[in-house]
C-alpha atoms as a PDB file:
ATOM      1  CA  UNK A   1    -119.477 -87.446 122.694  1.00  0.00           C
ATOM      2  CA  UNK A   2    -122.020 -84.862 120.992  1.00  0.00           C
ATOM      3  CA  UNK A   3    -125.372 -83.707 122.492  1.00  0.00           C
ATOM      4  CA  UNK A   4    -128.116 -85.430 120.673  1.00  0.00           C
ATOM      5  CA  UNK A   5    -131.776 -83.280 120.911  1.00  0.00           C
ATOM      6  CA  UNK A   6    -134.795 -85.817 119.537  1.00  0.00           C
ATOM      7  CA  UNK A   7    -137.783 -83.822 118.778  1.00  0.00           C
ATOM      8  CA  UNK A   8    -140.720 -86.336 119.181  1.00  0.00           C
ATOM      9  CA  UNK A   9    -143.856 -84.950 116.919  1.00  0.00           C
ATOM     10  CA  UNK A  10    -146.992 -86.943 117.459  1.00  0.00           C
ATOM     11  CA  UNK A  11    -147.459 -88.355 114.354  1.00  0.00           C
ATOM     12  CA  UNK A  12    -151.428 -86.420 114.057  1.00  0.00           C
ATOM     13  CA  UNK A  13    -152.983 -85.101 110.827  1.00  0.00           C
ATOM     14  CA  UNK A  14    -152.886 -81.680 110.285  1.00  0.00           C
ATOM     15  CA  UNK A  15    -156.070 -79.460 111.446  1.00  0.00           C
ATOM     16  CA  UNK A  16    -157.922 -78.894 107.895  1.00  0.00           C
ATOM     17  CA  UNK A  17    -156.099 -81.183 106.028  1.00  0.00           C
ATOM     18  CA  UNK A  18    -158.093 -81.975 102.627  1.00  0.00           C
ATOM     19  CA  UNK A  19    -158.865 -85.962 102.116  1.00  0.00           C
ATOM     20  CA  UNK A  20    -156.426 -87.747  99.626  1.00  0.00           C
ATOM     21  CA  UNK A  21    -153.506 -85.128  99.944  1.00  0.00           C
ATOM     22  CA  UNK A  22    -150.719 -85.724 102.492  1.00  0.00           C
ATOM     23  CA  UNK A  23    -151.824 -85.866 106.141  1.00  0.00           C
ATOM     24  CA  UNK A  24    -148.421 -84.775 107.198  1.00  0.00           C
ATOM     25  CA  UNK A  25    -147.343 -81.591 105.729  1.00  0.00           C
ATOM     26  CA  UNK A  26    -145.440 -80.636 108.783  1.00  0.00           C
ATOM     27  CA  UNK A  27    -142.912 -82.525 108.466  1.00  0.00           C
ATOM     28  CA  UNK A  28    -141.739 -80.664 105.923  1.00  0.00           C
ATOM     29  CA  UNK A  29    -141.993 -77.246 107.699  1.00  0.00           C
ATOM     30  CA  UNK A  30    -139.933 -78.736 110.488  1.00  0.00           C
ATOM     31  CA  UNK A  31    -137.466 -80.084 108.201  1.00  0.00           C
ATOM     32  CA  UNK A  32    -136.630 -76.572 106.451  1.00  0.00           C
ATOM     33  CA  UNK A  33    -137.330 -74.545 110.015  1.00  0.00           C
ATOM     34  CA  UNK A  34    -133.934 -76.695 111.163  1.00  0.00           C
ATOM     35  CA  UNK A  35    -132.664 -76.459 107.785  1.00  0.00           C
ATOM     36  CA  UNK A  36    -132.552 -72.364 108.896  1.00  0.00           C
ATOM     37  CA  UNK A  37    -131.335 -72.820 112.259  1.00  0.00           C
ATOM     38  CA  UNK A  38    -127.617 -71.169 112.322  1.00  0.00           C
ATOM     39  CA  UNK A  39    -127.151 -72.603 116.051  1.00  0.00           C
ATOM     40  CA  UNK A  40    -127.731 -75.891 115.763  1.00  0.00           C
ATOM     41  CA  UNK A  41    -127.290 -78.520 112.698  1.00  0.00           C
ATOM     42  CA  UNK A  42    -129.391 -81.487 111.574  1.00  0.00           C
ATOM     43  CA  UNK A  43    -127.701 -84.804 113.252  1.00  0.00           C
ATOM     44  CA  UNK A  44    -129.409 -87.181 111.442  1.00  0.00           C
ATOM     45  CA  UNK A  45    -132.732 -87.901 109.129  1.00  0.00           C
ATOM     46  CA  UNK A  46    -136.122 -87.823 111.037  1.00  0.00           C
ATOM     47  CA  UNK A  47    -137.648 -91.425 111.273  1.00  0.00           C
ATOM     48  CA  UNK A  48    -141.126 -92.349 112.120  1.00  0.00           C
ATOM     49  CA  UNK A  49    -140.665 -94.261 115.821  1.00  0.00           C
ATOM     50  CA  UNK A  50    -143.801 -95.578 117.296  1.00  0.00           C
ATOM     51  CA  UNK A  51    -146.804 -92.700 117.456  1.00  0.00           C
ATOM     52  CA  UNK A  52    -143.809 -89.965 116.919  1.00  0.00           C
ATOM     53  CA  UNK A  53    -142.100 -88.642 114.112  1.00  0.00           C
ATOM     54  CA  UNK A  54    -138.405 -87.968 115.321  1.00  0.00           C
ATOM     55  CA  UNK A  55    -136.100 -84.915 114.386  1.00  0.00           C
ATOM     56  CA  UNK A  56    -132.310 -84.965 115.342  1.00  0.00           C
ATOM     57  CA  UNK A  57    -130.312 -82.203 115.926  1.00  0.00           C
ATOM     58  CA  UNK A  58    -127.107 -81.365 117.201  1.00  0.00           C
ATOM     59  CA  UNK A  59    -123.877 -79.019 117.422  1.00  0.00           C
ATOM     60  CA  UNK A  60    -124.949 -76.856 119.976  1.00  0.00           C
ATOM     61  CA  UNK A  61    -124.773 -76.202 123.903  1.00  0.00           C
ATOM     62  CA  UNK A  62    -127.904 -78.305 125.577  1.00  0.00           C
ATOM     63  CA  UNK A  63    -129.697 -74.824 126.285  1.00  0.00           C
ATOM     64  CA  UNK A  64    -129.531 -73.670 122.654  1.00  0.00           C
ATOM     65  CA  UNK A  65    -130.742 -77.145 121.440  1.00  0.00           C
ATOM     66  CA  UNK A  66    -133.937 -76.949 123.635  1.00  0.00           C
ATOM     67  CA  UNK A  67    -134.780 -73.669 122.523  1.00  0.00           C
ATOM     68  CA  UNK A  68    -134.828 -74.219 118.683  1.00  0.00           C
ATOM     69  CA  UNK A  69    -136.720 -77.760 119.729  1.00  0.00           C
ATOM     70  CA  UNK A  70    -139.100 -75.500 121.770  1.00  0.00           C
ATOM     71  CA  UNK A  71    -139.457 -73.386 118.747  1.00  0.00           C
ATOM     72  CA  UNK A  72    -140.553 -75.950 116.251  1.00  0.00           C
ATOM     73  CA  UNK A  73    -143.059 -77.286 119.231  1.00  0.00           C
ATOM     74  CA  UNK A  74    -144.578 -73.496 118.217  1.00  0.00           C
ATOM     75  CA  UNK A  75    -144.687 -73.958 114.701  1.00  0.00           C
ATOM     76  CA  UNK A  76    -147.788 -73.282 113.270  1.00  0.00           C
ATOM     77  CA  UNK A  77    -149.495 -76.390 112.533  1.00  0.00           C
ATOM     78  CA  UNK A  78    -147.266 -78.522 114.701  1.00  0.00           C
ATOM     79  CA  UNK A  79    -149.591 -81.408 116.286  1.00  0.00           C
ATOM     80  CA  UNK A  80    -149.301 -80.521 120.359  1.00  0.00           C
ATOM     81  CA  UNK A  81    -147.562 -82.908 122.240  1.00  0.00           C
ATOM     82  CA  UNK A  82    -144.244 -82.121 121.589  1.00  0.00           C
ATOM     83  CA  UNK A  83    -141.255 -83.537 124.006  1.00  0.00           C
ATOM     84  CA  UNK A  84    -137.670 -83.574 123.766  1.00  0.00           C
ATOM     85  CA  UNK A  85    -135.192 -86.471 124.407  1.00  0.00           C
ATOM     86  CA  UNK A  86    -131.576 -85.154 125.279  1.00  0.00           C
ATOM     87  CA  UNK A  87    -129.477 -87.929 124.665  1.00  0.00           C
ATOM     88  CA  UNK A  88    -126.169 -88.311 122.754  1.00  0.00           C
ATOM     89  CA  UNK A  89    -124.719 -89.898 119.693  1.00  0.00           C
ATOM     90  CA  UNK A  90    -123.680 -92.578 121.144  1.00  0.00           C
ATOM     91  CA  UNK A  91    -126.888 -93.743 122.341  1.00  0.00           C
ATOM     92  CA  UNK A  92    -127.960 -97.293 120.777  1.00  0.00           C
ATOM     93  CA  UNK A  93    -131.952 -96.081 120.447  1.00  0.00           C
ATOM     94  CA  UNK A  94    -133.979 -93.614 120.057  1.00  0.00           C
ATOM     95  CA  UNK A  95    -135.940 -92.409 123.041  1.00  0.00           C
ATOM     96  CA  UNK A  96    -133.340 -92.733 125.599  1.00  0.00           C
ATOM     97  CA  UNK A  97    -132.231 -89.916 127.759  1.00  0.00           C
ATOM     98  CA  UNK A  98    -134.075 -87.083 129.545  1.00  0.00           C
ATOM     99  CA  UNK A  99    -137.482 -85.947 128.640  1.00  0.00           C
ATOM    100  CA  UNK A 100    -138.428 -82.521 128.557  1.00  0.00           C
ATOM    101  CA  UNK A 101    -141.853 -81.151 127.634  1.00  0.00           C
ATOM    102  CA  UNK A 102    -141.690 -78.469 125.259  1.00  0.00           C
ATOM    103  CA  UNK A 103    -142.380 -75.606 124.291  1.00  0.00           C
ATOM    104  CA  UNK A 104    -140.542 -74.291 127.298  1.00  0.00           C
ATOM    105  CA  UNK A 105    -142.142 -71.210 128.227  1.00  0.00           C
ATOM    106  CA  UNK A 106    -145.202 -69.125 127.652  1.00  0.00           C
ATOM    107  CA  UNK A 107    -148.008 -70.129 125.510  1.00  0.00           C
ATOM    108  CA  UNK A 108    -148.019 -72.834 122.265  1.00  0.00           C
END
């Protein structure tokens, strides 16, 4: 059984965003940030899940999971109100586990 991080992203427009062009570039940025991360790999495609958009990633100790989650909660234009789900892959849903507010430490 793997270690599962969710990143939940509130699913808010970006700050400045111009009207008619897509209200969610940041998905994007998150998806290549992780794309870069040597320590820990994609698990699965992000999802839209209630008022969240939903990042998966795995391969890594806990620890080193949180802190590249905590690091795309610091992501410029990254709505705040970023939390963390550690869970596993055998869990049956998303959103089950252990919340964890993130970033972990020191200002956004």
């Amino acid at each position: 059984m793997d270690i599962v991080v969710e990143i939940h992203v509130p699913l808010g427009e970006a700050p400045g965003t111009p009207e008619g062009s897509y209200a969610f570039p940041w998905i994007d940025q998150v998806e290549d940030f992780l794309a870069e991360q040597e320590v820990a790999e994609v698990h699965d495609e992000g999802e839209e899940y209630g008022e969240a958009y939903v990042f998966f990633i795995s391969g890594a100790a806990e620890a080193d999971l949180l802190a590249v989650a905590s690091r795309v909660a610091r992501v410029p234009g990254i709505p705040s109100g970023v939390f963390a789900m550690v869970t596993n892959d055998e869990a049956e849903e998303i959103g089950l586990g252990r919340r964890v507010e993130l970033p972990l430490d020191g200002p956004r």
